[in-house]
C-alpha atoms as a PDB file:
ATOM      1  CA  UNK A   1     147.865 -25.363 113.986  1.00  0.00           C
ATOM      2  CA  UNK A   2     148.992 -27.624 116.949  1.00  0.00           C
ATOM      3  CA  UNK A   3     151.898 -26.035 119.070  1.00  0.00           C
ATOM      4  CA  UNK A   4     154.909 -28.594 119.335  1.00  0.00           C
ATOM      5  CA  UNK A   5     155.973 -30.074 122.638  1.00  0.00           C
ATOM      6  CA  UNK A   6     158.406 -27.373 123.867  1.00  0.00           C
ATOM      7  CA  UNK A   7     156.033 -24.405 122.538  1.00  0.00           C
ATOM      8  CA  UNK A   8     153.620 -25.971 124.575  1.00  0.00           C
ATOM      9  CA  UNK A   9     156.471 -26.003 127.847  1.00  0.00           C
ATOM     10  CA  UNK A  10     157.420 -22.846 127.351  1.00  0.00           C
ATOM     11  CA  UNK A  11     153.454 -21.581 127.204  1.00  0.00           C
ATOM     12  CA  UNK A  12     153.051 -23.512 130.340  1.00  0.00           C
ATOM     13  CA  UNK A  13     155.432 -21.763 132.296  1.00  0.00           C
ATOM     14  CA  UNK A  14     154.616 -18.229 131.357  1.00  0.00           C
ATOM     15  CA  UNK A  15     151.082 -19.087 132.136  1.00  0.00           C
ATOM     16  CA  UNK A  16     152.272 -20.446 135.639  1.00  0.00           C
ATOM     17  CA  UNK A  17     154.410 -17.961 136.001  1.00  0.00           C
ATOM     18  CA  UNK A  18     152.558 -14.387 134.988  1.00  0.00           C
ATOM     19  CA  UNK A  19     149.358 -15.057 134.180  1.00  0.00           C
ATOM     20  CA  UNK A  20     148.361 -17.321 137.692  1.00  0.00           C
ATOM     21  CA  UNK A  21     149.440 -14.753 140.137  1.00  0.00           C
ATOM     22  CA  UNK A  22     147.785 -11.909 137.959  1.00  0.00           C
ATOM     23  CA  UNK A  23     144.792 -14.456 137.817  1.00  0.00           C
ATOM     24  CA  UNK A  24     145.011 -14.413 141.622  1.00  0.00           C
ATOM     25  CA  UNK A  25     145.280 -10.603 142.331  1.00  0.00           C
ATOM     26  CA  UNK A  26     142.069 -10.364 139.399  1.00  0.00           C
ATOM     27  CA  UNK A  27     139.941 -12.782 141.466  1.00  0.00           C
ATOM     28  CA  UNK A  28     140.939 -11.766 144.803  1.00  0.00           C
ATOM     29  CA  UNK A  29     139.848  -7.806 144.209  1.00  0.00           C
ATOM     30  CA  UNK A  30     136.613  -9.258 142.342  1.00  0.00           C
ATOM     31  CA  UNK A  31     135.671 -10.836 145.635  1.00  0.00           C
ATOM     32  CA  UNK A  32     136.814  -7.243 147.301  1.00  0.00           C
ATOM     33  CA  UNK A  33     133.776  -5.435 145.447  1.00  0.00           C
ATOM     34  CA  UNK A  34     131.126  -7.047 147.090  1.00  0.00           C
ATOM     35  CA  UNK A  35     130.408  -6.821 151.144  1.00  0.00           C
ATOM     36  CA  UNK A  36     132.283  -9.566 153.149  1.00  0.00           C
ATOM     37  CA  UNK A  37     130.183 -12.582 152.017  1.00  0.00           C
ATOM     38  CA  UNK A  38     129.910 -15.448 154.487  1.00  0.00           C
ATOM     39  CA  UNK A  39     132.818 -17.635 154.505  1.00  0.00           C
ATOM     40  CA  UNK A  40     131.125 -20.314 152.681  1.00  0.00           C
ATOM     41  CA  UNK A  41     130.335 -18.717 149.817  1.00  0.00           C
ATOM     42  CA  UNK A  42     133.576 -16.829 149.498  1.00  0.00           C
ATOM     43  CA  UNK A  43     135.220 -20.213 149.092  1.00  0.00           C
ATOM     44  CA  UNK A  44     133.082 -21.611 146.920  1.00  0.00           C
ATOM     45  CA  UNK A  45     133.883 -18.315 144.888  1.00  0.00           C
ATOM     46  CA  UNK A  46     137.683 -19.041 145.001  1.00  0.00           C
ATOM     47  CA  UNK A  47     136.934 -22.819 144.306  1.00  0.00           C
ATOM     48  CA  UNK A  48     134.972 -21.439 141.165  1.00  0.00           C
ATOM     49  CA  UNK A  49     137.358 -19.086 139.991  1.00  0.00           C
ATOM     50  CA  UNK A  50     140.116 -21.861 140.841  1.00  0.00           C
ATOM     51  CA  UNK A  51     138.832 -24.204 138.055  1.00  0.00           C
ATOM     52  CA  UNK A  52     137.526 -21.358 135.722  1.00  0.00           C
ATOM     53  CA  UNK A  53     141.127 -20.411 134.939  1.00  0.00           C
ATOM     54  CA  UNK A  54     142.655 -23.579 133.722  1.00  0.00           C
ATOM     55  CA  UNK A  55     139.864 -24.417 131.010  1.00  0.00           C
ATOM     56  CA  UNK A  56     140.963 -21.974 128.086  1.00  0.00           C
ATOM     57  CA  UNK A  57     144.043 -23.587 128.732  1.00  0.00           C
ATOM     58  CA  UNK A  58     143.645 -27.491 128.997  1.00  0.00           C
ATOM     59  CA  UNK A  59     145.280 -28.132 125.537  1.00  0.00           C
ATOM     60  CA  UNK A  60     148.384 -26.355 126.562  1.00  0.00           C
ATOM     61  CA  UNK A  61     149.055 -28.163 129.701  1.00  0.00           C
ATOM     62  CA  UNK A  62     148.132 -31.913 128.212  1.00  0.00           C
ATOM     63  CA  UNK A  63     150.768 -34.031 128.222  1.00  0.00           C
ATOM     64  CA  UNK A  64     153.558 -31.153 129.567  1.00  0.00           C
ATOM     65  CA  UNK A  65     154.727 -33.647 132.239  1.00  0.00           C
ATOM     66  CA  UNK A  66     155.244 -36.346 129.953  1.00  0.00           C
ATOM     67  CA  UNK A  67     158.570 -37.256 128.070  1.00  0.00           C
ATOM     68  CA  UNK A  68     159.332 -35.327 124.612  1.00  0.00           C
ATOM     69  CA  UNK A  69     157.254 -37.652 121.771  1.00  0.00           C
ATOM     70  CA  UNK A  70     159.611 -36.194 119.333  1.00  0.00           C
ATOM     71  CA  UNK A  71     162.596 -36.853 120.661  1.00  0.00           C
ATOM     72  CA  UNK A  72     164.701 -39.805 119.871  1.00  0.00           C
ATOM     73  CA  UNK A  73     165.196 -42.715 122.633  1.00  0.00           C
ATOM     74  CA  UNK A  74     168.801 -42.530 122.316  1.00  0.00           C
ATOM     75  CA  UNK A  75     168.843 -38.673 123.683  1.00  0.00           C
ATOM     76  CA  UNK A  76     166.912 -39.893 126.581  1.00  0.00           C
ATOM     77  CA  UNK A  77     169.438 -38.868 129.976  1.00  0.00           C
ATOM     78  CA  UNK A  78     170.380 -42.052 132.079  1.00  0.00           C
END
């Protein structure tokens, strides 16, 4: 079952909105368990981890920037 245009908005946001910055407190205390690696391999961590956590989520953020394809052109704002 596809999610419709605004289901997919309103998904968007709560991911943006919860989920990233409980995404960021997860991956920062992951990093925390090991010994202070060298700098170069703690960002390649966070680079990792920065990609990893959009990819279960790809379909929902497709297209969210776009105009409604439902809507009619006449409800279009000027």
């Amino acid at each position: 079952m596809a999610l419709s245009y605004k289901a997919r908005r309103r998904w968007a946001l709560v991911i943006l909105l919860i989920g990233l910055p409980l995404y960021i407190v997860l991956a920062v205390n992951l990093v925390d368990l090991f010994e202070r690696p060298p700098v170069w391999l703690e960002f390649l961590i966070y680079v990792a981890l920065g990609v990893v956590w959009i990819l279960p989520f790809r379909f929902i953020f497709l297209g969210v920037g776009q105009a409604d394809p439902d809507a009619d052109d006449d409800d279009t704002p000027r």
